[in-house]
Protein backbone atom coordinates (compact mmCIF):
# COMPACT_ATOMS: atom_id res chain seq x y z
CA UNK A 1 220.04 -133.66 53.30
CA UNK A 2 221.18 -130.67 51.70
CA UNK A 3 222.02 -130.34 48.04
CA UNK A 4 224.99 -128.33 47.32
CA UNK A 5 224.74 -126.44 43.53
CA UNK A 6 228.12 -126.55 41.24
CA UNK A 7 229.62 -123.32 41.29
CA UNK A 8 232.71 -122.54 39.14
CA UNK A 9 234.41 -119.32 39.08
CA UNK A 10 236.92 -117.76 36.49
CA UNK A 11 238.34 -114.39 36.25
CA UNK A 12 238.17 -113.75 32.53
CA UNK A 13 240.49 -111.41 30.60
CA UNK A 14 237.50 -109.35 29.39
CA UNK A 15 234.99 -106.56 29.98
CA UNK A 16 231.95 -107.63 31.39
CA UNK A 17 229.78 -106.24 28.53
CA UNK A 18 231.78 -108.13 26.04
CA UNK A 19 231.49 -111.42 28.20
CA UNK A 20 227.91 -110.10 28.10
CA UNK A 21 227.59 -110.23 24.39
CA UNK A 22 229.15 -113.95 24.55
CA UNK A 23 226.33 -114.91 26.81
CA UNK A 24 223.63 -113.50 25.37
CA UNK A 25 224.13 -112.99 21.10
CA UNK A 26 222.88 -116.28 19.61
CA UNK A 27 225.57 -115.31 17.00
CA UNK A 28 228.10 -115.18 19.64
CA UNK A 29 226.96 -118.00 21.71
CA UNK A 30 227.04 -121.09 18.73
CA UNK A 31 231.22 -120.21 18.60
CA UNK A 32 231.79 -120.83 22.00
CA UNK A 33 229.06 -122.29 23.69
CA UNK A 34 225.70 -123.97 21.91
CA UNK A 35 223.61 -123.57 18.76
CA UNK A 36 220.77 -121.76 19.88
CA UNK A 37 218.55 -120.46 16.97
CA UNK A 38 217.27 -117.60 18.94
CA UNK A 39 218.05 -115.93 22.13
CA UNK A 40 216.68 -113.03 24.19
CA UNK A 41 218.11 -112.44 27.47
CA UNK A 42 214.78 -111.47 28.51
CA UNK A 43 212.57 -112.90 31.16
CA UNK A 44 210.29 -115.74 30.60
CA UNK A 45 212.00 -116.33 26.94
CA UNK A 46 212.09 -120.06 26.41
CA UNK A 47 214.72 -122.31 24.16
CA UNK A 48 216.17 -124.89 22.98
CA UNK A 49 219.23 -126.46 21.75
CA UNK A 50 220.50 -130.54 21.68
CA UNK A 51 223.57 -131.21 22.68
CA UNK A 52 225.90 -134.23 24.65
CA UNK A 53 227.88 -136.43 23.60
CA UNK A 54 228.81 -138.32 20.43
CA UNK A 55 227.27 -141.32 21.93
CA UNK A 56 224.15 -139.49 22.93
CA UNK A 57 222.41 -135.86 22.54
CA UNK A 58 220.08 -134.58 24.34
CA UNK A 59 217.29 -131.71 23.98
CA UNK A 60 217.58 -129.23 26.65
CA UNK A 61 214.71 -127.02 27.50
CA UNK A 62 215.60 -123.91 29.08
CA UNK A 63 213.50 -120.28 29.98
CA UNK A 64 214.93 -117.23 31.04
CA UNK A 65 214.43 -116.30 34.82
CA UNK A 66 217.04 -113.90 35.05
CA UNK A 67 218.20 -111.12 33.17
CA UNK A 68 220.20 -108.19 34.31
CA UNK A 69 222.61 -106.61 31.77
CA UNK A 70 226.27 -107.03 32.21
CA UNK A 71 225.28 -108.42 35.72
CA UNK A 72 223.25 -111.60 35.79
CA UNK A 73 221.95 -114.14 33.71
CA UNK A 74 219.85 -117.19 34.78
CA UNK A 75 217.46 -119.60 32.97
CA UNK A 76 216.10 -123.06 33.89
CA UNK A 77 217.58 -125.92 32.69
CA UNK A 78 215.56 -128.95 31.93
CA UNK A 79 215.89 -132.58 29.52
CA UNK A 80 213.08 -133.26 27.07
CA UNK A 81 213.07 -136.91 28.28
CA UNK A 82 214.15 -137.22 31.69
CA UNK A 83 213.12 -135.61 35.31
CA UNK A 84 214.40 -133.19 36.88
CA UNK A 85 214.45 -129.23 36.93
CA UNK A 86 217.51 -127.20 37.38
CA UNK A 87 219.09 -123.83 37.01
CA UNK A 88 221.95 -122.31 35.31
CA UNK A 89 222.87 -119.01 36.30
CA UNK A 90 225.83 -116.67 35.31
CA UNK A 91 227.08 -113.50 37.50
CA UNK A 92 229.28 -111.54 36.25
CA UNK A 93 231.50 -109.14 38.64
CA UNK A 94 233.65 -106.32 37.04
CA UNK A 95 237.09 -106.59 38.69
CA UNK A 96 239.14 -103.53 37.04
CA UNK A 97 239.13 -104.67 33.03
CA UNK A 98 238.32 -107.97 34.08
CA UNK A 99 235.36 -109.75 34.82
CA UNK A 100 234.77 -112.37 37.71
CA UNK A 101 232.01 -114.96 36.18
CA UNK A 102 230.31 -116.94 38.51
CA UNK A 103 228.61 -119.96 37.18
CA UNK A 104 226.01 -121.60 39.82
CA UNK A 105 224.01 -124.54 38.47
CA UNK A 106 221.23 -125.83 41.00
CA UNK A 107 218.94 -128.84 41.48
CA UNK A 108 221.47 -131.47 39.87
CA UNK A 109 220.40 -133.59 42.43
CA UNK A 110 216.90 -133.65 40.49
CA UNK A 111 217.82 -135.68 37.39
CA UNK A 112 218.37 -139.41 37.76
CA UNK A 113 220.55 -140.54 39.71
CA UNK A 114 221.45 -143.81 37.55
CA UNK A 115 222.55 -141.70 34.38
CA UNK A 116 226.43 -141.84 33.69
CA UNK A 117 225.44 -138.01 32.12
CA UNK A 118 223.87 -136.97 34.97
CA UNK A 119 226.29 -137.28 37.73
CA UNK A 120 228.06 -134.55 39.30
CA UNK A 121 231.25 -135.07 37.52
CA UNK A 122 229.85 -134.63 34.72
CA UNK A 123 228.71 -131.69 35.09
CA UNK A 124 231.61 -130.49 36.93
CA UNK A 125 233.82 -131.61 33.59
CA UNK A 126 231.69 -130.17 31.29
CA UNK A 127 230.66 -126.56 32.91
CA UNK A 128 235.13 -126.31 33.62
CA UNK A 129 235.34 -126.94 29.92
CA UNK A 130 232.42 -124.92 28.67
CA UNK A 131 233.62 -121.70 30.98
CA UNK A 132 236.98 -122.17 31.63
CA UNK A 133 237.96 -123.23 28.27
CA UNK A 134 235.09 -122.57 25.35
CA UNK A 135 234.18 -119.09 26.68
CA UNK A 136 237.85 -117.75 28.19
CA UNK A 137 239.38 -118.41 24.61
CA UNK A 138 236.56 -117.01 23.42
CA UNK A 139 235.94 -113.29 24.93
CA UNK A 140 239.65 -113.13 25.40
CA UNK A 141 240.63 -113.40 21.55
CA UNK A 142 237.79 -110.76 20.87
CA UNK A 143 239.04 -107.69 22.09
C-alpha cells in the first residue's frame, strides 16, 4: 500500500528571502507560526515547541534535515508521547516577485491511527490554515 504525503501549495505575495526569514527567524516564526525558543536552519539542529489544541497540546520534537537558503527547508517531525516519525518540508520556488511554497509533510501514516489529531484531515486543516492563512497574512503585510 502506498502512503501518499500532504502536499499544499500557495503562491505567496512575497519574495522568497522574506518568506525565508518567516521560516526560519524564531522571532519571525512565534507571529505566524509556533513559539520556538531557538531556531537554526541548519542541519542536524534539533527543537521543540508544544502546541494543539485547547483540549490538548502536544510536544513536538523536530531536527533539521534540510536546509538550503531561500530554497528548501525540511526537519523531522515527531510527538514526545506517541509513535510515529514524519517530515515537514518547505520548498520555496521564486515565480517573478512571488514565491511558490510547497509544503510536503510525509509518514502521517506513522502516528496512530485511532487519534482524532492524527488523522489526515487534520492535518490537512491545520497545514491550509498554518500556510495558507498564518504565514500568507504574514509575509504579505511585511513588505
Amino acid at each position: 500500500m502506498a502512503f501518499e504525503p500532504f502536499v499544499l501549495e500557495r503562491v505567496l505575495n512575497a519574495p522568497p528571502a522574506r518568506v525565508w526569514r518567516a521560516l526560519t527567524d524564531a522571532g519571525q516564526m512565534k507571529k505566524w507560526y509556533f513559539d520556538i525558543p531557538e531556531f537554526k536552519a541548519e542541519t542536524g539542529f534539533e527543537f521543540e515547541f508544544t502546541a494543539g489544541s485547547e483540549e490538548r497540546q502536544y510536544r513536538h520534537l523536530c531536527k533539521v534535515t534540510e536546509a538550503e537558503p531561500n530554497r528548501k527547508l525540511a526537519y523531522s517531525w515527531r510527538y514526545a508521547d506517541y509513535p510515529g516519525d514524519s517530515e515537514v518540508s518547505f520548498e520555496l520556488i521564486p515565480e517573478g516577485d512571488k514565491t511558490r511554497l510547497r509544503l510536503t509533510h510525509k509518514g502521517l501514516h506513522t502516528f496512530p491511527k485511532d487519534h482524532p489529531d492524527f488523522r489526515p484531515e487534520s492535518f490537512s486543516a491545520g497545514w491550509n490554515h498554518i500556510i495558507g492563512k498564518s504565514l500568507a497574512e504574514f509575509v504579505e503585510q511585511e513588505g
